[in-house]
Protein backbone atom coordinates (compact mmCIF):
# COMPACT_ATOMS: atom_id res chain seq x y z
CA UNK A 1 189.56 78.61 89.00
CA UNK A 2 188.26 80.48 85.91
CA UNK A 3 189.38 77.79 83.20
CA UNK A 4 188.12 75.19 85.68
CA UNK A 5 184.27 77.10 85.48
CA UNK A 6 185.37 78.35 82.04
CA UNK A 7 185.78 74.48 80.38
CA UNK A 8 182.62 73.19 82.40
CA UNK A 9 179.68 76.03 81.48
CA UNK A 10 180.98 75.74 77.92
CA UNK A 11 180.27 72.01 78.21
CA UNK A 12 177.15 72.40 79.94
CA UNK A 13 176.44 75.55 77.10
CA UNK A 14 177.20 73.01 74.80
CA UNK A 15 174.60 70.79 75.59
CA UNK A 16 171.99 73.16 74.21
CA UNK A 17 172.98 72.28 70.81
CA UNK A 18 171.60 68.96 71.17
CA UNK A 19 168.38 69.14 71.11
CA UNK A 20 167.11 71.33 67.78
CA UNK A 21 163.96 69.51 66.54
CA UNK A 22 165.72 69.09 63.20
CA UNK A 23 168.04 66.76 65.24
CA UNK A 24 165.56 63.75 66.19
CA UNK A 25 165.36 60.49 65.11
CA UNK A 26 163.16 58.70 67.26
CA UNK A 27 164.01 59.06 71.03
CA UNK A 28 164.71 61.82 73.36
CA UNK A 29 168.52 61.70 73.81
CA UNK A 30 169.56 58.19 73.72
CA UNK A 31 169.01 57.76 69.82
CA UNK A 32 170.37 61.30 69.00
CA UNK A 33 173.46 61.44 67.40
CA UNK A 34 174.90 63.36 70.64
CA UNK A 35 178.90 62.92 69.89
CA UNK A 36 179.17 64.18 66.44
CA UNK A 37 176.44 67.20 67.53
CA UNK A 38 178.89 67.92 71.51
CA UNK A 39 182.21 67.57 69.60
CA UNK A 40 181.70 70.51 66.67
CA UNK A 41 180.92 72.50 69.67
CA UNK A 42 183.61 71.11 72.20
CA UNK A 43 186.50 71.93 69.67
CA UNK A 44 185.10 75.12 68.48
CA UNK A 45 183.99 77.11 71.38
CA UNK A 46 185.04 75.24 74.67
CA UNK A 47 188.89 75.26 73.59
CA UNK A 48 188.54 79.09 72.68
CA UNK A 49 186.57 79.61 75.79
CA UNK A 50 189.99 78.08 77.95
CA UNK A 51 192.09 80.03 75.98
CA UNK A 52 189.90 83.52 76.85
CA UNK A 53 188.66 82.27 80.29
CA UNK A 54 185.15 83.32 79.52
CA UNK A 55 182.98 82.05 81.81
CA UNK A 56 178.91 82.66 82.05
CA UNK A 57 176.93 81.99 85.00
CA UNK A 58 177.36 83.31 88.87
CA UNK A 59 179.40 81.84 90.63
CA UNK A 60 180.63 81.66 94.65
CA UNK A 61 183.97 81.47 96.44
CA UNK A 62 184.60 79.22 99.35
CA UNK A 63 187.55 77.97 101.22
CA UNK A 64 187.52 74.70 99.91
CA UNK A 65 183.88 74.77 97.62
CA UNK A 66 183.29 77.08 94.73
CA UNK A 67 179.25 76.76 93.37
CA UNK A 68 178.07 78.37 90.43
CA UNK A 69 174.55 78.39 89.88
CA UNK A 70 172.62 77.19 86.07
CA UNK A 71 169.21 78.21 87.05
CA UNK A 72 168.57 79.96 83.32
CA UNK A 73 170.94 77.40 81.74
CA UNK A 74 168.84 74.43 83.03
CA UNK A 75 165.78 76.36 82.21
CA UNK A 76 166.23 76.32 78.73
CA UNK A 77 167.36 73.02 78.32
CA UNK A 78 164.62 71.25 79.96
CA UNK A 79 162.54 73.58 78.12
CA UNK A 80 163.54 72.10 75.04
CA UNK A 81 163.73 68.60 75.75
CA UNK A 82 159.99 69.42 76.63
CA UNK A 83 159.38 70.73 73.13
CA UNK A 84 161.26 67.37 71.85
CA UNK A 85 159.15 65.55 74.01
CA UNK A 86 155.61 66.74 72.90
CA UNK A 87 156.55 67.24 69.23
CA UNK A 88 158.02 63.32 68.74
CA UNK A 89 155.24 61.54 70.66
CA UNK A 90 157.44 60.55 73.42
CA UNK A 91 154.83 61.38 76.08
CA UNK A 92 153.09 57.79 76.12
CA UNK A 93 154.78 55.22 77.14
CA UNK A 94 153.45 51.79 77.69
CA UNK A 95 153.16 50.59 81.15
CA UNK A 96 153.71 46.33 81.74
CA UNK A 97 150.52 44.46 81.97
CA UNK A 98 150.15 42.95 86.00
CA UNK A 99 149.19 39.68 86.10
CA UNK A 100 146.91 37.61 88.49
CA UNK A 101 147.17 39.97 91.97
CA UNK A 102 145.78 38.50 94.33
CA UNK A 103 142.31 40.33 95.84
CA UNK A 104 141.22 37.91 98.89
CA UNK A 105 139.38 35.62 97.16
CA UNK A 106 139.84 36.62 93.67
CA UNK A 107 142.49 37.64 91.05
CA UNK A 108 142.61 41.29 89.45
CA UNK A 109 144.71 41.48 86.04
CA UNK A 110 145.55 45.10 84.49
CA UNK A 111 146.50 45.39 81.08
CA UNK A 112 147.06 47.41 78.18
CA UNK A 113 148.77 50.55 80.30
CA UNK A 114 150.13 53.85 79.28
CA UNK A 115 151.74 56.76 80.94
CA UNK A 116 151.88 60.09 80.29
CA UNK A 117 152.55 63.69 81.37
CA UNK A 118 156.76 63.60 81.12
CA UNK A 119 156.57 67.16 79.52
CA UNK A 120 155.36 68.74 82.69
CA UNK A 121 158.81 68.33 83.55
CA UNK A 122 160.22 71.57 85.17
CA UNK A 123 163.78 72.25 87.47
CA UNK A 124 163.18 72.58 91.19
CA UNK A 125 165.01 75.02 93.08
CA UNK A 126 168.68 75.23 92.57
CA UNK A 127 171.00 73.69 89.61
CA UNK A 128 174.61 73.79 91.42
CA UNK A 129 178.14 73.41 89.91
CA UNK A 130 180.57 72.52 92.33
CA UNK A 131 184.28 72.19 92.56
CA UNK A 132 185.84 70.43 95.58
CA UNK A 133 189.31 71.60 95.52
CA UNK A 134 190.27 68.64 98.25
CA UNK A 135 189.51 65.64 95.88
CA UNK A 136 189.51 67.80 92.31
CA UNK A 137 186.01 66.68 91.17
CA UNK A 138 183.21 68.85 89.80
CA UNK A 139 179.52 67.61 90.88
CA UNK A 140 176.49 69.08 88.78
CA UNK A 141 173.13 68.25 90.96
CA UNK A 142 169.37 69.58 89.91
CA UNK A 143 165.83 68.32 91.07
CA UNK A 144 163.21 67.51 88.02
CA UNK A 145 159.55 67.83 89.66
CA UNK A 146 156.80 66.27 87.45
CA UNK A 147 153.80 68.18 88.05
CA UNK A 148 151.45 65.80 86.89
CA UNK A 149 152.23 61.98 85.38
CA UNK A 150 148.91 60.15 84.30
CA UNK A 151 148.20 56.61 83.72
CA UNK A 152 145.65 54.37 82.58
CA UNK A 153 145.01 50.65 82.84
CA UNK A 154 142.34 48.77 81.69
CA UNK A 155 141.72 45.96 84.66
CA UNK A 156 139.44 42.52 84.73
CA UNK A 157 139.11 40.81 88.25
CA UNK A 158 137.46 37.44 88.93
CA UNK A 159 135.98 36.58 92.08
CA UNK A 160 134.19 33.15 92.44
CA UNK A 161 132.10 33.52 89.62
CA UNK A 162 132.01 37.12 89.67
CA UNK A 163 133.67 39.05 86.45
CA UNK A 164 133.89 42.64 86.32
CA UNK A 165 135.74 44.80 83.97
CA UNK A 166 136.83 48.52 83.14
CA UNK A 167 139.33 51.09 83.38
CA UNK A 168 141.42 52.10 86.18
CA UNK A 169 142.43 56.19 85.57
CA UNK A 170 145.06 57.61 88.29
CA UNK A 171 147.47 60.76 88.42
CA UNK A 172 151.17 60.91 90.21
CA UNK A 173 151.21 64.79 90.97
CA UNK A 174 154.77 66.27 92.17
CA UNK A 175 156.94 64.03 91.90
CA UNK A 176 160.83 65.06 92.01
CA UNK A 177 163.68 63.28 91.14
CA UNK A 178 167.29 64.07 92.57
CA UNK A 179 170.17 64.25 89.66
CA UNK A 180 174.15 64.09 91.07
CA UNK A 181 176.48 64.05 88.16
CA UNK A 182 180.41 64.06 88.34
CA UNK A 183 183.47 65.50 86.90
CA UNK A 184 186.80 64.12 87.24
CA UNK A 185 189.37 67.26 86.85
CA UNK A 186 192.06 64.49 87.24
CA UNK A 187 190.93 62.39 84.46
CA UNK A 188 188.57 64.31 82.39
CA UNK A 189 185.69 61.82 83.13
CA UNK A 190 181.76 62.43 83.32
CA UNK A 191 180.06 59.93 85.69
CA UNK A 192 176.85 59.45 86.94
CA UNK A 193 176.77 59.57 91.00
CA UNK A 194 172.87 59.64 91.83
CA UNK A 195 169.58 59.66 89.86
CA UNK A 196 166.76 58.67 92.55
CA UNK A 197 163.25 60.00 93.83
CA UNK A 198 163.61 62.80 96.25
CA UNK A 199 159.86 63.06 96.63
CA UNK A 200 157.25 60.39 95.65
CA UNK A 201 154.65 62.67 95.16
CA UNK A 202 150.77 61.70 96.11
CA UNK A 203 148.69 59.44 94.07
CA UNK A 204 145.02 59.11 93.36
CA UNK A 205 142.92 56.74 91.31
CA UNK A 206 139.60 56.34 90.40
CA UNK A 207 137.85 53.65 88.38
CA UNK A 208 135.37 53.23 85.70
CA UNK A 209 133.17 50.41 85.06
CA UNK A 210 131.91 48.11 87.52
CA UNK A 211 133.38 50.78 90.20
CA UNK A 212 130.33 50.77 92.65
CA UNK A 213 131.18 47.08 93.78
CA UNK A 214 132.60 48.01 97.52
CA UNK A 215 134.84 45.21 97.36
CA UNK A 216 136.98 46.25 94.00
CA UNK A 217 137.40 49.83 95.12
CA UNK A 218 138.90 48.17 98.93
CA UNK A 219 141.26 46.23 96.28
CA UNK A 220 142.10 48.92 95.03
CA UNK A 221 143.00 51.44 97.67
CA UNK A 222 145.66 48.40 98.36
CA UNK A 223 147.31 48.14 94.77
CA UNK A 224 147.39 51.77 94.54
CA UNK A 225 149.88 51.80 97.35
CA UNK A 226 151.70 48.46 96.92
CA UNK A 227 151.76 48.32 92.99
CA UNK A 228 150.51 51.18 91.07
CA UNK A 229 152.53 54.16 92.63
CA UNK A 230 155.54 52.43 92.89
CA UNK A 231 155.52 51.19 89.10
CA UNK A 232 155.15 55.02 88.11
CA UNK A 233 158.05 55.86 89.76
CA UNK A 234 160.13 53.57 88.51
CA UNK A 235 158.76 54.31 84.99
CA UNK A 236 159.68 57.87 85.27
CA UNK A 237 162.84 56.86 86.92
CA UNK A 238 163.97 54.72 84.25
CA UNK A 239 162.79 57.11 81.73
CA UNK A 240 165.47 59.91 83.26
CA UNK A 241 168.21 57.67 83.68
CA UNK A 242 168.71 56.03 80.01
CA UNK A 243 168.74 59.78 78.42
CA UNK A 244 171.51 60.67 81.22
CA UNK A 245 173.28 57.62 80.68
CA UNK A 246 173.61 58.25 77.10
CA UNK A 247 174.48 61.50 77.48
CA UNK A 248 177.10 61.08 80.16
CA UNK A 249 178.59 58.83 77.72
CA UNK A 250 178.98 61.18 75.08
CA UNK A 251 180.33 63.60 76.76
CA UNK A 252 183.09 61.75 78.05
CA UNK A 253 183.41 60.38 74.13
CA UNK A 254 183.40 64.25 73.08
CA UNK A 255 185.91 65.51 75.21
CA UNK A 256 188.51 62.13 75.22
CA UNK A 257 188.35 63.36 71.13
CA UNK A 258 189.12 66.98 71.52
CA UNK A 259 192.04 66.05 74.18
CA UNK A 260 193.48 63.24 72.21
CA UNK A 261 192.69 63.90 68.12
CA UNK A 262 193.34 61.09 65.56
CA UNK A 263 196.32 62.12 63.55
């Protein structure tokens, strides 16, 4: 089982490479330049690493599981994507305008969003590496807790011929989202198995404004539930699974390379 463990922490060690700040060009991962950056490493160090079975995390011995546990690997790395994060203005993202809700009588429009707060990004509990000797697949599964995402929308409702206008302010806080990704031993294949919300965290909002009108902040408690929390989500959701994507895919590009060189 050491060359198994040996090949995958080199690939996983690998990954650290990616993410120098000299290396951006505009996005976290998916506009890096991830295949030429994984394969220098992949042919220099993972196919010595087989041939000297190094291996460099702990790892555990089952009958039919072995786990190996990247707490310090994982550390690092979302450290630095972090760093990449904050230092390329990647931490506001624009959040879709929501058109004409409906408020009883009235209609409430919020526009001009933005989202922040993806570099309080941090690993929850346990990063696992698993081999399943039965079906020959490796699984690699973390937890990324947010410990604080802010938004801000700027809202106008109409009620008969009542206007009113301001800012909506609110905060996700804790939020975690569950990360499954695969190995195929058999074909030497990364795939992506799960990236969903484990936890939705709690919301709050508060308004500036015309805020002391009873009826607005009742609307509100409403599209905080219905629309506003789950449209976070789903923004920080999406914003995990592109990068993974892209990475999953270069991987798989990476190591198809080293396995099968052009002649």
């Amino acid at each position: 089982m050491k060359l198994i463990f040996a090949f995958l922490a080199l690939v996983s060690t690998s990954l650290a490479h990616i993410f120098p700040l000299d290396g951006v060009r505009g996005s976290l991962i998916s506009h890096l330049d991830l295949r030429d950056a994984l394969e220098k490493v992949v042919k220099k160090r993972i196919l010595s690493g087989l041939k000297n079975e190094r291996h460099d995390f702990k790892m555990l011995d089952g009958d039919d599981i072995d786990v190996a546990y990247l707490n310090d690997f994982m550390d690092d790395l979302v450290a630095n994507i972090v760093i990449t994060i904050e230092t390329t203005g990647l931490d506001n993202i624009t959040l879709p305008d929501q058109d004409d809700i409906s408020i009883g009588v009235g209609k409430l429009n919020l526009l001009e969003g933005s989202m922040s707060g993806l570099n309080t990004m941090t690993r929850y509990e346990d990063a696992t590496l698993t081999y399943n000797r039965d079906t020959n697949k490796v699984a690699f599964e973390m937890i990324l807790r947010f410990q604080e995402i802010a938004f801000i929308y700027k809202y106008h409702s109409k009620v008969l011929f009542i206007s009113s206008t301001g800012h909506v302010h609110g905060t996700v806080s804790k939020a975690k989202i569950h990360v499954k990704l695969g190995f195929d031993m058999a074909n030497y294949a990364a795939f992506v198995d799960t990236i969903d919300l484990s936890k939705t965290g709690t919301i709050s909002v508060k308004l500036s404004g015309n805020s002391g009108i009873d009826w607005l902040t009742n609307a509100f408690s409403t599209i905080t539930t219905t629309i506003l929390h789950p449209l976070i989500l789903s923004m920080v959701t999406n914003a995990v699974k592109g990068p993974i994507n892209s990475l999953v895919g270069s991987i798989n590009d990476v190591i198809q390379s080293a396995l099968n060189p052009q002649t």
